[in-house]
N, C-alpha and C. Protein backbone atom coordinates (compact mmCIF):
# COMPACT_ATOMS: atom_id res chain seq x y z
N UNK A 1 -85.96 20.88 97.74
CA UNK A 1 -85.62 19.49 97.91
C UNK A 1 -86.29 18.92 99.16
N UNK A 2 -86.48 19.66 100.24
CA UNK A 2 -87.15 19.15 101.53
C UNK A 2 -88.11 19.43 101.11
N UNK A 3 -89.12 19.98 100.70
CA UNK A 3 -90.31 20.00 100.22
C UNK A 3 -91.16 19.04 99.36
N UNK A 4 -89.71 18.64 98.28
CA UNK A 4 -90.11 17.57 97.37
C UNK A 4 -90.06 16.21 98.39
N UNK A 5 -89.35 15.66 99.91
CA UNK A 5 -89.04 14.87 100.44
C UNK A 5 -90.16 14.45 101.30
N UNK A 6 -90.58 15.70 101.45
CA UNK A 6 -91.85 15.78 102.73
C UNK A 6 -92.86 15.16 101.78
N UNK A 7 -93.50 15.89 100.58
CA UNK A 7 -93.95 15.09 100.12
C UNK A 7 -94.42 13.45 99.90
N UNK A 8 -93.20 13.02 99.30
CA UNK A 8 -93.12 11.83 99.45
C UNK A 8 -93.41 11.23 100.64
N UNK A 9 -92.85 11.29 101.43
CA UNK A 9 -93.16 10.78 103.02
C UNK A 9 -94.89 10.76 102.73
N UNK A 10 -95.57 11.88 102.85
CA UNK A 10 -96.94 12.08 102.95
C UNK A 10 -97.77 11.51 101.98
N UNK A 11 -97.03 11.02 100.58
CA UNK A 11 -97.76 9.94 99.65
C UNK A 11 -97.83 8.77 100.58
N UNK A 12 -96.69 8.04 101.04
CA UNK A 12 -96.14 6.82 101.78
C UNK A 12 -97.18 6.94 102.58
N UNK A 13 -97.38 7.90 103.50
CA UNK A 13 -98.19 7.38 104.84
C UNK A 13 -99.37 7.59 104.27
N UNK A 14 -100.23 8.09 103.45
CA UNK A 14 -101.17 8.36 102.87
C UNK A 14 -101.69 7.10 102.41
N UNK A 15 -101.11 6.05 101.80
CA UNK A 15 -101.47 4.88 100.58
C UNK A 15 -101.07 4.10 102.00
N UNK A 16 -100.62 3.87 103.24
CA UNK A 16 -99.98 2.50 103.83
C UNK A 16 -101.40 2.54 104.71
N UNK A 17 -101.67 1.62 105.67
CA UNK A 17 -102.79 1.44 106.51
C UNK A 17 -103.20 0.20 106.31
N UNK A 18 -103.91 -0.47 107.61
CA UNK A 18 -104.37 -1.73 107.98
C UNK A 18 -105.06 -1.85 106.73
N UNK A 19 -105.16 -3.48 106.59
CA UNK A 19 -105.81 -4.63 105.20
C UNK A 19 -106.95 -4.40 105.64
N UNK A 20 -108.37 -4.32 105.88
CA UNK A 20 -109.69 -4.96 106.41
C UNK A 20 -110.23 -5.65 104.72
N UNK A 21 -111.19 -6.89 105.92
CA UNK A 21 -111.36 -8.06 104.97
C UNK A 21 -112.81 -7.39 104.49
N UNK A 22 -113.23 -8.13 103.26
CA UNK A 22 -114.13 -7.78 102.84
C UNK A 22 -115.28 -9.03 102.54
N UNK A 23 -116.86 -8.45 103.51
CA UNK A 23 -117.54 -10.16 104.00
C UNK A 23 -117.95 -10.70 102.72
N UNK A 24 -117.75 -11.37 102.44
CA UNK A 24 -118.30 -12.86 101.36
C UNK A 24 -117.23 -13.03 99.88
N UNK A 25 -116.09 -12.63 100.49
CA UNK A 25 -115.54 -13.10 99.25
C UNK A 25 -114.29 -13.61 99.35
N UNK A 26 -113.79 -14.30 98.71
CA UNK A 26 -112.82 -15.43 98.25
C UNK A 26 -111.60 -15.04 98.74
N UNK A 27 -111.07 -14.58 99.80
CA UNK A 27 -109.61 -13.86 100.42
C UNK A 27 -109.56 -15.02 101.59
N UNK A 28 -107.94 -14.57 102.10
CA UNK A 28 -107.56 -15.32 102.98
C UNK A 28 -107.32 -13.86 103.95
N UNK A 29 -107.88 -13.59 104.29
CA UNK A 29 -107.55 -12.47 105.43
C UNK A 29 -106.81 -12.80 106.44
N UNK A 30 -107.20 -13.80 106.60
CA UNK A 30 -106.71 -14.23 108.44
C UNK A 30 -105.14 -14.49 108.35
N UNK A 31 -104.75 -14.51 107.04
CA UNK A 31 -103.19 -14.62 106.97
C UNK A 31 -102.94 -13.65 106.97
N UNK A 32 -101.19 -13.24 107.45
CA UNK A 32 -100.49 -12.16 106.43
C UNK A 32 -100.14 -11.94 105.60
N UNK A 33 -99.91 -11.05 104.80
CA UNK A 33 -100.06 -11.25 103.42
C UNK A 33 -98.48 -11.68 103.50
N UNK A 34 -97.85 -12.27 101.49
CA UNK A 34 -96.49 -13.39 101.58
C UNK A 34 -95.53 -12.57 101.98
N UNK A 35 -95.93 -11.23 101.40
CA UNK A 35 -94.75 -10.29 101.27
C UNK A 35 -95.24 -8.62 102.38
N UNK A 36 -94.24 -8.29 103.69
CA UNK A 36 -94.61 -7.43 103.97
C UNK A 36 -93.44 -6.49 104.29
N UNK A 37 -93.91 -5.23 104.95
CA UNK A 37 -93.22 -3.87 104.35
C UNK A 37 -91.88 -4.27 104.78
N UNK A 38 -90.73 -4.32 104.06
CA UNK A 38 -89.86 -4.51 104.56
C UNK A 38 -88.85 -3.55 105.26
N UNK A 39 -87.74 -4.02 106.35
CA UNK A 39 -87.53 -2.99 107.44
C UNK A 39 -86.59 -1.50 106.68
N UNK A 40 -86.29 -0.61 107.49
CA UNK A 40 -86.23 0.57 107.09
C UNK A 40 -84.45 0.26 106.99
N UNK A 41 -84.24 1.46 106.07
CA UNK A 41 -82.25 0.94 105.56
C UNK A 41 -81.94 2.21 105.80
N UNK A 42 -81.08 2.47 107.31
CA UNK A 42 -80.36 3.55 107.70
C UNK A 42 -78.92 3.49 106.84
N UNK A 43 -78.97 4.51 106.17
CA UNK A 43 -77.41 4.85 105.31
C UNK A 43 -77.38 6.64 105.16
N UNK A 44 -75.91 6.44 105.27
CA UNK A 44 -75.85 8.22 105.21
C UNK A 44 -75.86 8.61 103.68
N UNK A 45 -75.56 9.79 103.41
CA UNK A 45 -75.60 10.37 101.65
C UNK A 45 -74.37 9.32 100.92
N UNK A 46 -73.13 9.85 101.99
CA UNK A 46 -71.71 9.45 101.31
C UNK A 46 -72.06 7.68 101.29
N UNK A 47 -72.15 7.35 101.89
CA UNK A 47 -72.29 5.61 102.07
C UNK A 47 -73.63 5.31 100.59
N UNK A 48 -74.66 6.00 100.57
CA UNK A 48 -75.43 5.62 99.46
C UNK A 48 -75.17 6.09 98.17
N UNK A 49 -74.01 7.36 98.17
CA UNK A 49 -73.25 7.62 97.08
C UNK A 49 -72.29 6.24 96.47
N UNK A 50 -71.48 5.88 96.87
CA UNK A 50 -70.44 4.88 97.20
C UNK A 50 -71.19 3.89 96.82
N UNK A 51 -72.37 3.38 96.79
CA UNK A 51 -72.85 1.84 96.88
C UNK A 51 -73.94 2.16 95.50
N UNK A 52 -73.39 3.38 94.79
CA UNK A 52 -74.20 3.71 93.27
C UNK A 52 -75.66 4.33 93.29
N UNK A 53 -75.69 4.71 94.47
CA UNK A 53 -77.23 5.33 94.27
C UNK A 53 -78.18 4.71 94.94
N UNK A 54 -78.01 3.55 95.49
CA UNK A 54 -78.95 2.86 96.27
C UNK A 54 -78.05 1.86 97.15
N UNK A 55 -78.74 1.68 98.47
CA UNK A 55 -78.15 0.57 98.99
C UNK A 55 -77.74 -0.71 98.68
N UNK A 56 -77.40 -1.37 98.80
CA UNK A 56 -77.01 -2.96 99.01
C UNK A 56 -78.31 -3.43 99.03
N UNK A 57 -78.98 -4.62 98.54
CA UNK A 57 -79.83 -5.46 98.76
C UNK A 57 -81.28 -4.71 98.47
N UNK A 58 -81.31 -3.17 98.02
CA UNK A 58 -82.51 -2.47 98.30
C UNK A 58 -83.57 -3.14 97.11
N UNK A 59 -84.70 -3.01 97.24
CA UNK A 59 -85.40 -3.82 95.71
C UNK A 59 -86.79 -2.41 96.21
N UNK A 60 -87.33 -1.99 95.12
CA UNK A 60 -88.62 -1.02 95.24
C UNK A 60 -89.42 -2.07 96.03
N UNK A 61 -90.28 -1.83 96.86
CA UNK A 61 -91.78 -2.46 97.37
C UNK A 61 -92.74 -1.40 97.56
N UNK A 62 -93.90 -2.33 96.94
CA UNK A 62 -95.11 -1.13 97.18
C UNK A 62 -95.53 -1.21 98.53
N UNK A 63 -96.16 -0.03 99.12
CA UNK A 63 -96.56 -0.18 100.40
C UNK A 63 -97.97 -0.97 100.84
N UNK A 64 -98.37 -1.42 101.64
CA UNK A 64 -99.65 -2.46 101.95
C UNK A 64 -100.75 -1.66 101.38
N UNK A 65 -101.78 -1.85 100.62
CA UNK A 65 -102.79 -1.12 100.18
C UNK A 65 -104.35 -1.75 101.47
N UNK A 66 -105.10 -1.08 101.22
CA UNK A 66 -106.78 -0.92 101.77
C UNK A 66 -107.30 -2.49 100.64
N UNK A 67 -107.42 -3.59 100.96
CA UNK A 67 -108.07 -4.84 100.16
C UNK A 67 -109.56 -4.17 99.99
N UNK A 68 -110.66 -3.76 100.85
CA UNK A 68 -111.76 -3.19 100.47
C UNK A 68 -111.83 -2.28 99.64
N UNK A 69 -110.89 -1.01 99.53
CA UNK A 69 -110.79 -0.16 98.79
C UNK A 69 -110.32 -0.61 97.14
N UNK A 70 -109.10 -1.30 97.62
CA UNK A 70 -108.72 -1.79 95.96
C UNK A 70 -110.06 -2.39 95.41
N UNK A 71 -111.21 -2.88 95.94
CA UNK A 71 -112.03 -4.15 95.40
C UNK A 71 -112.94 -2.78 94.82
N UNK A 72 -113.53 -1.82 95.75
CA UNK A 72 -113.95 -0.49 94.90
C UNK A 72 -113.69 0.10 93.85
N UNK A 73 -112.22 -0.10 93.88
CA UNK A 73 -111.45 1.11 92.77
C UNK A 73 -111.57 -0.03 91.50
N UNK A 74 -111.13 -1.62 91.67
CA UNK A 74 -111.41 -2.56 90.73
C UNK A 74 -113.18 -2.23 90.01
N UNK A 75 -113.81 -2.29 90.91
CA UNK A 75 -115.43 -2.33 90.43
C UNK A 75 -115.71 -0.82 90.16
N UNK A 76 -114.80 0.54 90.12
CA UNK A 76 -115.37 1.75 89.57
C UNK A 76 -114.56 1.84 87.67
N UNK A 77 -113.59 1.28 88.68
CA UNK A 77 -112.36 1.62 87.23
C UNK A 77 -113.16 0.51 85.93
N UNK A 78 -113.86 -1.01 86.21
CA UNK A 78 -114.72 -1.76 85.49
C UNK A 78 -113.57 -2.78 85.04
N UNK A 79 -112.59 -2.93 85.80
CA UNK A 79 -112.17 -4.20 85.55
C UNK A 79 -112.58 -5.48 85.39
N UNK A 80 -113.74 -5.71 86.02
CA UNK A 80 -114.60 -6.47 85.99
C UNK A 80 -114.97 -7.18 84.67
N UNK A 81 -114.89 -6.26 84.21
CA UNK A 81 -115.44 -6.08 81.90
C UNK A 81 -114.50 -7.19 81.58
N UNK A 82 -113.08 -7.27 82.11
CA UNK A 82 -112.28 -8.07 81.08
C UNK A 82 -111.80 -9.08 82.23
N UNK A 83 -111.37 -9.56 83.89
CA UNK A 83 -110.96 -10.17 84.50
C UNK A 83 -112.06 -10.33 85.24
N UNK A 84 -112.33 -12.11 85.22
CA UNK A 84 -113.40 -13.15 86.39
C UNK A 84 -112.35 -13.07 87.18
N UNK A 85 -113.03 -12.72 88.21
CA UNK A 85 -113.18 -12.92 90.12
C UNK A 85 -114.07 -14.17 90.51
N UNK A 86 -113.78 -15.40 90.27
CA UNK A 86 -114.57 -16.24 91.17
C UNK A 86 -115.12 -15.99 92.53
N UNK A 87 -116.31 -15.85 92.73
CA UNK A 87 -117.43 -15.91 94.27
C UNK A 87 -117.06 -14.28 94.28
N UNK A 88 -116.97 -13.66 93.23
CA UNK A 88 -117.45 -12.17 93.10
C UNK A 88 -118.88 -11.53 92.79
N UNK A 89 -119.20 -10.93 93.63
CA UNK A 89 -120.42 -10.73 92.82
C UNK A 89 -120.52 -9.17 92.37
N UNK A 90 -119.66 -8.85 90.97
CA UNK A 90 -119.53 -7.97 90.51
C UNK A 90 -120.88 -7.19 89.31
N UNK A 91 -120.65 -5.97 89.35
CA UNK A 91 -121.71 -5.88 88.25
C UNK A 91 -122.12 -6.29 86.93
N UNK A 92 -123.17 -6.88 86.25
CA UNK A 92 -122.91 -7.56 85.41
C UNK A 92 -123.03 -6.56 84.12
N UNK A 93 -123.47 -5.39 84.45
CA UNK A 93 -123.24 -4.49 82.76
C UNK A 93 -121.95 -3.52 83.15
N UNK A 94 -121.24 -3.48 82.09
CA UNK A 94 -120.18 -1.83 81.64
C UNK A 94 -120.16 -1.32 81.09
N UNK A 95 -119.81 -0.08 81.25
CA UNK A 95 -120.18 0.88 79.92
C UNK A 95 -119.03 0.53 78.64
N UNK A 96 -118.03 -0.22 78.99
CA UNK A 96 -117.49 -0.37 77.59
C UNK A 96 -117.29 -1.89 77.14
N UNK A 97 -118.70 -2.49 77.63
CA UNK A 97 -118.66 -3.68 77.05
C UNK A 97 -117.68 -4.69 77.72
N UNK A 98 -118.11 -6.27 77.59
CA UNK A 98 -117.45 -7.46 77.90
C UNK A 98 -116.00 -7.70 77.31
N UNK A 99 -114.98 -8.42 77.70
CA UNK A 99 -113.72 -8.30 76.91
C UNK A 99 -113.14 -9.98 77.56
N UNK A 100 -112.63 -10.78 76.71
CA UNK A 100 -112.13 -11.57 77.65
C UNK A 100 -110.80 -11.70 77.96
N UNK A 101 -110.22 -11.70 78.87
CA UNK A 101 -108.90 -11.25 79.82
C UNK A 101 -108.75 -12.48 80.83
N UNK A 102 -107.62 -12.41 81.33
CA UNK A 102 -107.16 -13.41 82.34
C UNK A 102 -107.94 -13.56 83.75
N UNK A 103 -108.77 -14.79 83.50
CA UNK A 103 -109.22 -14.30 84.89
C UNK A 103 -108.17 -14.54 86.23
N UNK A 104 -108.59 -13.66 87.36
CA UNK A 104 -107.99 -13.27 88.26
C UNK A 104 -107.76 -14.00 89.51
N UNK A 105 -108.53 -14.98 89.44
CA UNK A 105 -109.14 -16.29 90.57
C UNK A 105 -107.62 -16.38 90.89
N UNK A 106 -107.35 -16.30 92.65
CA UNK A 106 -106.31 -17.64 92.90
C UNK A 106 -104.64 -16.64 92.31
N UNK A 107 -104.55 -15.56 91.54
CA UNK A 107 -103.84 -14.86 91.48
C UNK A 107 -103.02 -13.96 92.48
N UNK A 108 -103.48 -13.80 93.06
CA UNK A 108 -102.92 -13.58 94.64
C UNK A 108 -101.15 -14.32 95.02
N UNK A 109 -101.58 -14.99 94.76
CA UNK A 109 -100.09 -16.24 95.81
C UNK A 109 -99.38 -16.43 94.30
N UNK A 110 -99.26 -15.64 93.34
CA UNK A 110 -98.27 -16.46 92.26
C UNK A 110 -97.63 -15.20 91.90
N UNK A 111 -97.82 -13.81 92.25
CA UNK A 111 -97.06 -13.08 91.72
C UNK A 111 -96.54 -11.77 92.76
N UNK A 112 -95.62 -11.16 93.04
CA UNK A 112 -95.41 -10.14 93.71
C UNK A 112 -96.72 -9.13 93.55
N UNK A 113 -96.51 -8.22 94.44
CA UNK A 113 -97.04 -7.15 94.57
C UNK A 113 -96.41 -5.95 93.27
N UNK A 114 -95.21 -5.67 93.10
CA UNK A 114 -94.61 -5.10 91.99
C UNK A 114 -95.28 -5.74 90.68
N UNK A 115 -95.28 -7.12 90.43
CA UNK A 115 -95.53 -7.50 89.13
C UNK A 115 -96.74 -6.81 89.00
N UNK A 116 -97.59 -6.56 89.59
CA UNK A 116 -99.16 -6.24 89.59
C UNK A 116 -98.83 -5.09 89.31
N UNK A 117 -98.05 -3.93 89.94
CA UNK A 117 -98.46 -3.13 89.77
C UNK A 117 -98.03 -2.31 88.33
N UNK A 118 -96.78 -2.65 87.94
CA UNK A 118 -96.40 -3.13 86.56
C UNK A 118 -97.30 -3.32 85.53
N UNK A 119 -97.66 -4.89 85.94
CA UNK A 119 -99.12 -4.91 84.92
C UNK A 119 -100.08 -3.92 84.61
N UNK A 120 -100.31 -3.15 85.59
CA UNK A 120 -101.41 -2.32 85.65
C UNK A 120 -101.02 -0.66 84.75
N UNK A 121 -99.40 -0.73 85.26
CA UNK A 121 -99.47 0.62 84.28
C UNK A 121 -98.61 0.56 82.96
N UNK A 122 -97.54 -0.46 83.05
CA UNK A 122 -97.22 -0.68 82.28
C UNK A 122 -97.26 -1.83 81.79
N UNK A 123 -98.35 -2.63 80.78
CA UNK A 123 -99.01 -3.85 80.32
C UNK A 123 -97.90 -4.32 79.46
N UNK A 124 -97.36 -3.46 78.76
CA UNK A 124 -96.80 -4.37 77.97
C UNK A 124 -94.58 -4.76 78.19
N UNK A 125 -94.74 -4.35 79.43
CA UNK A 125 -93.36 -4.70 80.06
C UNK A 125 -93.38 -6.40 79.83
N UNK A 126 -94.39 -6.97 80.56
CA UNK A 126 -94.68 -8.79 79.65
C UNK A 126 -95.33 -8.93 79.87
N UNK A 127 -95.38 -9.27 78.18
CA UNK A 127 -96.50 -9.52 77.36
C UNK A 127 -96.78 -11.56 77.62
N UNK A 128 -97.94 -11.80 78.36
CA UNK A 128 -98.31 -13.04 77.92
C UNK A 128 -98.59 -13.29 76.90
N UNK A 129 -98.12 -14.57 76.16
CA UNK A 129 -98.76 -14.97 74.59
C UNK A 129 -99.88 -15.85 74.84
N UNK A 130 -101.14 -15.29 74.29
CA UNK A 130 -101.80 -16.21 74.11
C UNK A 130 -103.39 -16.07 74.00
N UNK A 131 -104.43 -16.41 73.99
CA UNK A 131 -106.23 -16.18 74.31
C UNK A 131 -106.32 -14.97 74.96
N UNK A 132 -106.90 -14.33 75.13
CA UNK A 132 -107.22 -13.52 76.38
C UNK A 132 -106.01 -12.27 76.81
N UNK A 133 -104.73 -12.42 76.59
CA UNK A 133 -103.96 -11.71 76.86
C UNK A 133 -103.39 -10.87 76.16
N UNK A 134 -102.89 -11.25 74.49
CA UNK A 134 -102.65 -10.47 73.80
C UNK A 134 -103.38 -10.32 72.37
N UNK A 135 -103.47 -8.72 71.83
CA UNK A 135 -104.23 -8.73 70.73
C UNK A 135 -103.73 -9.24 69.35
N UNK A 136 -104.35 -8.59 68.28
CA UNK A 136 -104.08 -8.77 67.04
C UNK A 136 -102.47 -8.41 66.36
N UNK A 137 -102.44 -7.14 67.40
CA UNK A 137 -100.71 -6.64 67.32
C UNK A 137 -99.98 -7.25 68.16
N UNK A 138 -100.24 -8.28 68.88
CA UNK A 138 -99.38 -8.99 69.57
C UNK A 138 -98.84 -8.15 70.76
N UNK A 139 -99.57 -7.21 71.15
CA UNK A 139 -99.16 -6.31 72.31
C UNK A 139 -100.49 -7.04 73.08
N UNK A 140 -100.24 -6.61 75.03
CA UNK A 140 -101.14 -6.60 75.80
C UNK A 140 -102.26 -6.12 75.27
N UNK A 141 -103.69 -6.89 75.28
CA UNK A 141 -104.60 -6.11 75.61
C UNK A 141 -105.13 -5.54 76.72
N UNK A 142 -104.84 -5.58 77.39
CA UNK A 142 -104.42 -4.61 78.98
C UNK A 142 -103.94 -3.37 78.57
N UNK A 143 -105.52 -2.53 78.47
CA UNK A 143 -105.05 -1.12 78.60
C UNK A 143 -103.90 -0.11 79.73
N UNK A 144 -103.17 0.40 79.55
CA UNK A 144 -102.24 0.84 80.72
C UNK A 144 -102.90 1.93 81.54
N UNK A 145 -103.17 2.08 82.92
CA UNK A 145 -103.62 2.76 84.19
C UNK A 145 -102.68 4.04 84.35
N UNK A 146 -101.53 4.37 83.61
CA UNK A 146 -100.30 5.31 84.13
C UNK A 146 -101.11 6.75 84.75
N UNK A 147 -102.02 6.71 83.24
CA UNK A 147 -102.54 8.30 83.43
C UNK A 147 -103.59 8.83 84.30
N UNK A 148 -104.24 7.39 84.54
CA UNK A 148 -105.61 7.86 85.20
C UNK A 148 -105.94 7.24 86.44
N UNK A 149 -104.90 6.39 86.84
CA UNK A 149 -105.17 6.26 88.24
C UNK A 149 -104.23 6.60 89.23
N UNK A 150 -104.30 6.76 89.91
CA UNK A 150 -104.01 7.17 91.25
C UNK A 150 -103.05 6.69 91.90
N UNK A 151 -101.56 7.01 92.81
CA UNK A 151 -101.21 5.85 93.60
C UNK A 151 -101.52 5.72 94.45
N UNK A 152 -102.79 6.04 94.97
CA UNK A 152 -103.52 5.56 96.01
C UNK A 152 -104.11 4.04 95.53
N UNK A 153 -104.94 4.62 94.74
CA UNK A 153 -105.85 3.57 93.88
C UNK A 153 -105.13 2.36 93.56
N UNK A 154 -103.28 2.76 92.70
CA UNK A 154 -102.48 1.46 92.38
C UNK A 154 -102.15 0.72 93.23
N UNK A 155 -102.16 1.07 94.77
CA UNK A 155 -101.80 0.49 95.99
C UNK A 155 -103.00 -0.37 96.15
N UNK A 156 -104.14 0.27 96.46
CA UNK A 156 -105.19 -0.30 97.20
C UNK A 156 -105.63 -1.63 96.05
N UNK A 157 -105.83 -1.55 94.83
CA UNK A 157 -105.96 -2.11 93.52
C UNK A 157 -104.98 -3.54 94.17
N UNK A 158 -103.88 -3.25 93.98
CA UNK A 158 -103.00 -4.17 94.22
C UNK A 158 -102.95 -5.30 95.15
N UNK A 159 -103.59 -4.37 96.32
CA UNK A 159 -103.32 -5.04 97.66
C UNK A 159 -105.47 -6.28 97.63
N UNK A 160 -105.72 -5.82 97.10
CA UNK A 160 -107.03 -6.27 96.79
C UNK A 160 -106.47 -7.32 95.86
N UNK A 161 -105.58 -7.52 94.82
CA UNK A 161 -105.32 -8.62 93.67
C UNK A 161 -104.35 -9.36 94.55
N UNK A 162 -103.81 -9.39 95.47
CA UNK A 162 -102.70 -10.15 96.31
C UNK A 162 -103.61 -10.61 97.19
N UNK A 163 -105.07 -10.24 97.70
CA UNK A 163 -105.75 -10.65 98.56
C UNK A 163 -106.32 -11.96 97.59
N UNK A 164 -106.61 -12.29 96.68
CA UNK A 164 -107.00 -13.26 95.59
C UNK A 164 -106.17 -14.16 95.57
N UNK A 165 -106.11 -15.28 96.57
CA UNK A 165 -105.10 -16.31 96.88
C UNK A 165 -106.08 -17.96 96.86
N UNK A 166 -107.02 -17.83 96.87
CA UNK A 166 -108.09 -19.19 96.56
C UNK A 166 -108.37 -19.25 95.01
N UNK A 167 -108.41 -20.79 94.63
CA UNK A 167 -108.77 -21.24 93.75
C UNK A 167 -107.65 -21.21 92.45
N UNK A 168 -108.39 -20.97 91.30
CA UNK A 168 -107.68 -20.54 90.37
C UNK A 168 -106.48 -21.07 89.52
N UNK A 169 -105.49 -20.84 88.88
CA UNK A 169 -104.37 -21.50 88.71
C UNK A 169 -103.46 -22.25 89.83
N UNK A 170 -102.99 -22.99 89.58
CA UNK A 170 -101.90 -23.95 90.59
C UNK A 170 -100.75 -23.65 89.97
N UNK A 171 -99.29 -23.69 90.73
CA UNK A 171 -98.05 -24.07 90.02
C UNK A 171 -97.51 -25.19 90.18
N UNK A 172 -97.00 -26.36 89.32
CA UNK A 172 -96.52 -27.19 90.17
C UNK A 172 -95.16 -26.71 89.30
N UNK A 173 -94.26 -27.74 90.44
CA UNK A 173 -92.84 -27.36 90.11
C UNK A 173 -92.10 -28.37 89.48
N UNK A 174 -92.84 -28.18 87.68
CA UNK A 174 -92.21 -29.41 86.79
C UNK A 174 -91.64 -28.58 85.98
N UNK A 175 -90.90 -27.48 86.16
CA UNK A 175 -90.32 -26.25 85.11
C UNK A 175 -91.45 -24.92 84.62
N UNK A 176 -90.60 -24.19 84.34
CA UNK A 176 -91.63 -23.28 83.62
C UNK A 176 -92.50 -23.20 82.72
N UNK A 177 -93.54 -22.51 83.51
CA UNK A 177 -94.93 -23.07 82.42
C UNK A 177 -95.47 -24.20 82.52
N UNK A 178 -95.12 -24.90 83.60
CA UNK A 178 -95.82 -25.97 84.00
C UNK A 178 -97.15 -25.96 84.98
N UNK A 179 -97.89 -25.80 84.49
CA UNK A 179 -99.42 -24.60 85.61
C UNK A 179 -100.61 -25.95 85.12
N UNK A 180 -101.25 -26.15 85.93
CA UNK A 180 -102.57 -26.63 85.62
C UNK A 180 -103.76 -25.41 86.35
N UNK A 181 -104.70 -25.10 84.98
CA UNK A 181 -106.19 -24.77 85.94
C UNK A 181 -106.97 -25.18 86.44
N UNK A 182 -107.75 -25.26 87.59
CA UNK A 182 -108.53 -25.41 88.55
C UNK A 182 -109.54 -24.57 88.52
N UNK A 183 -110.68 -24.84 88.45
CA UNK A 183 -111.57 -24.11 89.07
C UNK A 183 -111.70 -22.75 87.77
N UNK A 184 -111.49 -22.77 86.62
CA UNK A 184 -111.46 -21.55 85.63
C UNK A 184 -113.10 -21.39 85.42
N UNK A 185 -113.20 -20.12 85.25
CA UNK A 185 -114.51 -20.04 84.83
C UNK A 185 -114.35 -19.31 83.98
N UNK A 186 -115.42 -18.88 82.81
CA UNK A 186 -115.45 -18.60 81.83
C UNK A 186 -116.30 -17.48 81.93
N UNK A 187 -116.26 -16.16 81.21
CA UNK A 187 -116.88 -14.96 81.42
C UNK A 187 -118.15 -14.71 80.80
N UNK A 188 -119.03 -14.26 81.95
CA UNK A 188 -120.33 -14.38 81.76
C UNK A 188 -121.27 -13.10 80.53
């Protein structure tokens, strides 16, 4: 059990570490990001027994990922193939072909860090309806990441798609689903 604990600890400090910006592309670096690590929750066994297994108020958060690194692991893994990055200058061939998918512009500031990472392994927790998002079976076409990436990679990945805060979709606040696009581009 201390073995399995230590562990963990050593994933945690392993995946956490300073943001560095990455030069010529579409991030807001100079901010902090919306959401950060939140503070540590001293409770004993009996007290986190008592309160069902978890504290009061506790919610999962992923830890801060590497924005340069996620933008790597995005451009090895070939995300690129199915999600536009506006003022990216990503590769323009993949080995498994063009796909069109949501582009990513401006995605940053509209969704947690969890939702992303969700998306990424498990696509079809929600399902958008519509162009680009879901297939013929009405499931995600967003292949799921569970098996083959990394939680290094899901961190850094992440923290690179939260860095994507220019352009892109807007929300205004006329109810749900009330979004205008800006700035959409269409996949090349």
């Amino acid at each position: 059990m201390q073995r399995r604990a230590l562990l963990v600890v050593v994933i945690a400090l392993s995946v956490t570490g300073p943001s560095a910006p990455v030069q010529g592309q579409m991030h807001q670096m100079d901010k902090p990001p919306a959401t950060s690590s939140p503070q540590p929750i001293r409770i004993t066994m009996d007290q986190l027994h008592a309160q069902g297994g978890v504290p009061r108020g506790w919610q999962f958060s992923i830890p801060r990922g590497d924005v340069a690194e996620g933008r790597r692991v995005f451009v090895a893994m070939e995300c690129f193939a199915c999600h536009e990055v506006a003022g990216e200058d990503f590769p323009r061939d993949s080995k498994r072909g063009r796909d069109a998918g949501p582009a990513l512009t401006g995605m940053g500031g509209h969704h947690p860090p969890e939702y992303f990472a969700e998306s990424i392994l498990n696509p079809n927790r929600v399902i958008v309806v519509g162009p680009g998002y879901t297939g013929p079976d009405g499931l995600s076409k967003m292949p799921s990441y569970a098996d083959t990436m990394t939680l290094k990679q899901l961190v850094d990945v992440v923290a690179y798609l939260r860095s994507l805060t220019e352009g892109g979709m807007e929300h205004h606040g006329r109810g749900a689903g009330a979004m205008k696009m800006e700035g959409s581009m269409k996949m090349k």
